[in-house]
C-alpha atoms as a PDB file:
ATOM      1  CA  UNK A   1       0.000   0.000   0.000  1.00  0.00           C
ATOM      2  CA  UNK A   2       2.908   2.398   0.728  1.00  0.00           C
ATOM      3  CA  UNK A   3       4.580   1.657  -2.128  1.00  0.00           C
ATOM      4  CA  UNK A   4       1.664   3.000  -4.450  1.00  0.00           C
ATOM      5  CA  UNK A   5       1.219   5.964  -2.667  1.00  0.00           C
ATOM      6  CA  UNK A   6       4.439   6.499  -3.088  1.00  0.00           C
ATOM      7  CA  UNK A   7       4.609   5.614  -6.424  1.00  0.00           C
ATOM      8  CA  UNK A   8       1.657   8.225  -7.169  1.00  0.00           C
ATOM      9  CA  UNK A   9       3.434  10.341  -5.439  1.00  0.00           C
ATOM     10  CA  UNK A  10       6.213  10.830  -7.194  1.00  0.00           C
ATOM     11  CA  UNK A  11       4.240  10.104 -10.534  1.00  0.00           C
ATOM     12  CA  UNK A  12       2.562  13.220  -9.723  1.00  0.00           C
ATOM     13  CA  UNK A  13       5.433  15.273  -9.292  1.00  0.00           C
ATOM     14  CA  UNK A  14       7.000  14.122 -12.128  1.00  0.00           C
ATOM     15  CA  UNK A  15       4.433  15.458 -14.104  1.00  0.00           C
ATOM     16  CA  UNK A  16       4.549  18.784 -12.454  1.00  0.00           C
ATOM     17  CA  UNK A  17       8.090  19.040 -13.320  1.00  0.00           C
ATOM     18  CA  UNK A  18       7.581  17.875 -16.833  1.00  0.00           C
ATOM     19  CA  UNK A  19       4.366  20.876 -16.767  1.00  0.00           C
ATOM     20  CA  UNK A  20       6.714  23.277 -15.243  1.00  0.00           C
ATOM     21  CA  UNK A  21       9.563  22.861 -17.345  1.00  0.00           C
ATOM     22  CA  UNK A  22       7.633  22.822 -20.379  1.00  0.00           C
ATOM     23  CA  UNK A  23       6.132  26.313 -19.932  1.00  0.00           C
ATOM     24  CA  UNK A  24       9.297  27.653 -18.824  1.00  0.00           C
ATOM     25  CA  UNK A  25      10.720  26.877 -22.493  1.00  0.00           C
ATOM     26  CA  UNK A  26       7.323  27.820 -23.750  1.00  0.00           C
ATOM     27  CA  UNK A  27       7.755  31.189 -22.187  1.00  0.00           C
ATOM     28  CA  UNK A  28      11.494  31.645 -23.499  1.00  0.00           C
ATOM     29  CA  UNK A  29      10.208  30.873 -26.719  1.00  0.00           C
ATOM     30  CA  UNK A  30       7.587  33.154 -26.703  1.00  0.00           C
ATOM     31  CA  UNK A  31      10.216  35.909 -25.675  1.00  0.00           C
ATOM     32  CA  UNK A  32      12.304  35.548 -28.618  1.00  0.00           C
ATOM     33  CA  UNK A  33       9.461  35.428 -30.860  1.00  0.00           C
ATOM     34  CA  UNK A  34       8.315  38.719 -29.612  1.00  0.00           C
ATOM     35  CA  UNK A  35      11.628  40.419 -29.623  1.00  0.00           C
ATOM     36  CA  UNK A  36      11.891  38.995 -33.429  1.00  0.00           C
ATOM     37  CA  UNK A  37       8.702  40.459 -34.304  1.00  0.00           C
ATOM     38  CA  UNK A  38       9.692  43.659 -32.873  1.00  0.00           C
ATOM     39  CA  UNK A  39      12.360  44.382 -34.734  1.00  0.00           C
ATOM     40  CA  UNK A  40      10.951  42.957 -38.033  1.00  0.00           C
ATOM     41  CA  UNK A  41       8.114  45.959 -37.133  1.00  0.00           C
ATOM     42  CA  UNK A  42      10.944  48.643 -36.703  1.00  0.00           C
ATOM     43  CA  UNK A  43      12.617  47.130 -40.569  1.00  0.00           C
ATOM     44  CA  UNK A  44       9.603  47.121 -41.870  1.00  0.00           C
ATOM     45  CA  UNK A  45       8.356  50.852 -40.888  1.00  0.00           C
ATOM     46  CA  UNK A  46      12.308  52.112 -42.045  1.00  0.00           C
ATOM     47  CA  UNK A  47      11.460  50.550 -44.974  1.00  0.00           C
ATOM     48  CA  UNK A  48       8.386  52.403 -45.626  1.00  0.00           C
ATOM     49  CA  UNK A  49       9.861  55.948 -44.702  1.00  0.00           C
ATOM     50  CA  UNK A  50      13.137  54.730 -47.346  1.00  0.00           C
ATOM     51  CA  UNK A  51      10.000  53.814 -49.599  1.00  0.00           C
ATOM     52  CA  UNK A  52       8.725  57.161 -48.970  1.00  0.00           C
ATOM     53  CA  UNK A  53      11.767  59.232 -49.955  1.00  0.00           C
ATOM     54  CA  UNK A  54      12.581  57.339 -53.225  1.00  0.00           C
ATOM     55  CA  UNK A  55       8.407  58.082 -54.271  1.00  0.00           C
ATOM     56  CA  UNK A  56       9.142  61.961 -53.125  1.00  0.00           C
ATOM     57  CA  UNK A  57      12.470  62.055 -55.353  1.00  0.00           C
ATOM     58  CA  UNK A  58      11.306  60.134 -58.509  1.00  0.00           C
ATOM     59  CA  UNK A  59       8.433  62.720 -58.451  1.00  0.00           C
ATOM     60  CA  UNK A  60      11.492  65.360 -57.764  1.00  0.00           C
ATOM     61  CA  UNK A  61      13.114  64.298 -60.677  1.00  0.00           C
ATOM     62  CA  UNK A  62      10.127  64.577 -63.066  1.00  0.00           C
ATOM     63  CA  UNK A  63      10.374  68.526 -62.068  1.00  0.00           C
ATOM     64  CA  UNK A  64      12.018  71.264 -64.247  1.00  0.00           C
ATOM     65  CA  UNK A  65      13.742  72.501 -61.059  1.00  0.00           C
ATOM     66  CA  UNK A  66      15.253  69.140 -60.661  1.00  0.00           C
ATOM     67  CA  UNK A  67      16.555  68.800 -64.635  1.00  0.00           C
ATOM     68  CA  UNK A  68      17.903  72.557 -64.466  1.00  0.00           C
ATOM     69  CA  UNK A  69      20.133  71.704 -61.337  1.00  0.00           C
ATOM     70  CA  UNK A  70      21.095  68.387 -62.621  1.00  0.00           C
ATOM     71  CA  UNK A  71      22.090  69.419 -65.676  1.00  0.00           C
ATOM     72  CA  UNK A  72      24.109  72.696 -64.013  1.00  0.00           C
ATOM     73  CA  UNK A  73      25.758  70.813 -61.209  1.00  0.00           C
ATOM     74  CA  UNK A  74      26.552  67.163 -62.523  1.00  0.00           C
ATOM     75  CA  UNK A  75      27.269  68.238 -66.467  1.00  0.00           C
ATOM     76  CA  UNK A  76      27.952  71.791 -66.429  1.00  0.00           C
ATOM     77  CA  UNK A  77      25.504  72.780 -69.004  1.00  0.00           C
ATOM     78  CA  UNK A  78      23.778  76.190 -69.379  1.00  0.00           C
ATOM     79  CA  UNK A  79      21.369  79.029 -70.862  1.00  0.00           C
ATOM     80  CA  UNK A  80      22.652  80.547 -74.451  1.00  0.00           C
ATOM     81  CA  UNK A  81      23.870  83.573 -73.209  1.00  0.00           C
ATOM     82  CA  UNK A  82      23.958  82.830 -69.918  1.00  0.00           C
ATOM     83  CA  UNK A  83      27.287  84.151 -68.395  1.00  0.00           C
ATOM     84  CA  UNK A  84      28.654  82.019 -65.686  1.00  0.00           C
ATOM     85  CA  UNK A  85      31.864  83.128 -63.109  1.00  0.00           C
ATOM     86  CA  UNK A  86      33.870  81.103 -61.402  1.00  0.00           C
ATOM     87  CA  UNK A  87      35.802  82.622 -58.264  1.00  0.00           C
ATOM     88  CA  UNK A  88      39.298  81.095 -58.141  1.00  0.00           C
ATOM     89  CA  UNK A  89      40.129  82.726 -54.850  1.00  0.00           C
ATOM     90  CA  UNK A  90      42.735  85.339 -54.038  1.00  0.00           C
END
Protein backbone atom coordinates (compact mmCIF):
# COMPACT_ATOMS: atom_id res chain seq x y z
CA UNK A 1 0.00 0.00 0.00
CA UNK A 2 2.91 2.40 0.73
CA UNK A 3 4.58 1.66 -2.13
CA UNK A 4 1.66 3.00 -4.45
CA UNK A 5 1.22 5.96 -2.67
CA UNK A 6 4.44 6.50 -3.09
CA UNK A 7 4.61 5.61 -6.42
CA UNK A 8 1.66 8.23 -7.17
CA UNK A 9 3.43 10.34 -5.44
CA UNK A 10 6.21 10.83 -7.19
CA UNK A 11 4.24 10.10 -10.53
CA UNK A 12 2.56 13.22 -9.72
CA UNK A 13 5.43 15.27 -9.29
CA UNK A 14 7.00 14.12 -12.13
CA UNK A 15 4.43 15.46 -14.10
CA UNK A 16 4.55 18.78 -12.45
CA UNK A 17 8.09 19.04 -13.32
CA UNK A 18 7.58 17.87 -16.83
CA UNK A 19 4.37 20.88 -16.77
CA UNK A 20 6.71 23.28 -15.24
CA UNK A 21 9.56 22.86 -17.34
CA UNK A 22 7.63 22.82 -20.38
CA UNK A 23 6.13 26.31 -19.93
CA UNK A 24 9.30 27.65 -18.82
CA UNK A 25 10.72 26.88 -22.49
CA UNK A 26 7.32 27.82 -23.75
CA UNK A 27 7.75 31.19 -22.19
CA UNK A 28 11.49 31.64 -23.50
CA UNK A 29 10.21 30.87 -26.72
CA UNK A 30 7.59 33.15 -26.70
CA UNK A 31 10.22 35.91 -25.67
CA UNK A 32 12.30 35.55 -28.62
CA UNK A 33 9.46 35.43 -30.86
CA UNK A 34 8.32 38.72 -29.61
CA UNK A 35 11.63 40.42 -29.62
CA UNK A 36 11.89 38.99 -33.43
CA UNK A 37 8.70 40.46 -34.30
CA UNK A 38 9.69 43.66 -32.87
CA UNK A 39 12.36 44.38 -34.73
CA UNK A 40 10.95 42.96 -38.03
CA UNK A 41 8.11 45.96 -37.13
CA UNK A 42 10.94 48.64 -36.70
CA UNK A 43 12.62 47.13 -40.57
CA UNK A 44 9.60 47.12 -41.87
CA UNK A 45 8.36 50.85 -40.89
CA UNK A 46 12.31 52.11 -42.04
CA UNK A 47 11.46 50.55 -44.97
CA UNK A 48 8.39 52.40 -45.63
CA UNK A 49 9.86 55.95 -44.70
CA UNK A 50 13.14 54.73 -47.35
CA UNK A 51 10.00 53.81 -49.60
CA UNK A 52 8.73 57.16 -48.97
CA UNK A 53 11.77 59.23 -49.95
CA UNK A 54 12.58 57.34 -53.23
CA UNK A 55 8.41 58.08 -54.27
CA UNK A 56 9.14 61.96 -53.13
CA UNK A 57 12.47 62.05 -55.35
CA UNK A 58 11.31 60.13 -58.51
CA UNK A 59 8.43 62.72 -58.45
CA UNK A 60 11.49 65.36 -57.76
CA UNK A 61 13.11 64.30 -60.68
CA UNK A 62 10.13 64.58 -63.07
CA UNK A 63 10.37 68.53 -62.07
CA UNK A 64 12.02 71.26 -64.25
CA UNK A 65 13.74 72.50 -61.06
CA UNK A 66 15.25 69.14 -60.66
CA UNK A 67 16.56 68.80 -64.63
CA UNK A 68 17.90 72.56 -64.47
CA UNK A 69 20.13 71.70 -61.34
CA UNK A 70 21.10 68.39 -62.62
CA UNK A 71 22.09 69.42 -65.68
CA UNK A 72 24.11 72.70 -64.01
CA UNK A 73 25.76 70.81 -61.21
CA UNK A 74 26.55 67.16 -62.52
CA UNK A 75 27.27 68.24 -66.47
CA UNK A 76 27.95 71.79 -66.43
CA UNK A 77 25.50 72.78 -69.00
CA UNK A 78 23.78 76.19 -69.38
CA UNK A 79 21.37 79.03 -70.86
CA UNK A 80 22.65 80.55 -74.45
CA UNK A 81 23.87 83.57 -73.21
CA UNK A 82 23.96 82.83 -69.92
CA UNK A 83 27.29 84.15 -68.39
CA UNK A 84 28.65 82.02 -65.69
CA UNK A 85 31.86 83.13 -63.11
CA UNK A 86 33.87 81.10 -61.40
CA UNK A 87 35.80 82.62 -58.26
CA UNK A 88 39.30 81.09 -58.14
CA UNK A 89 40.13 82.73 -54.85
CA UNK A 90 42.73 85.34 -54.04
Amino acid sequence: MKNKKLYKRLFIVLIALYVVFTLINQQKALNQYTKTSKELVEKINEQKTHKEELSKRKNDADSLEFIEQTAREKLDMYYPNERVYIDNGM
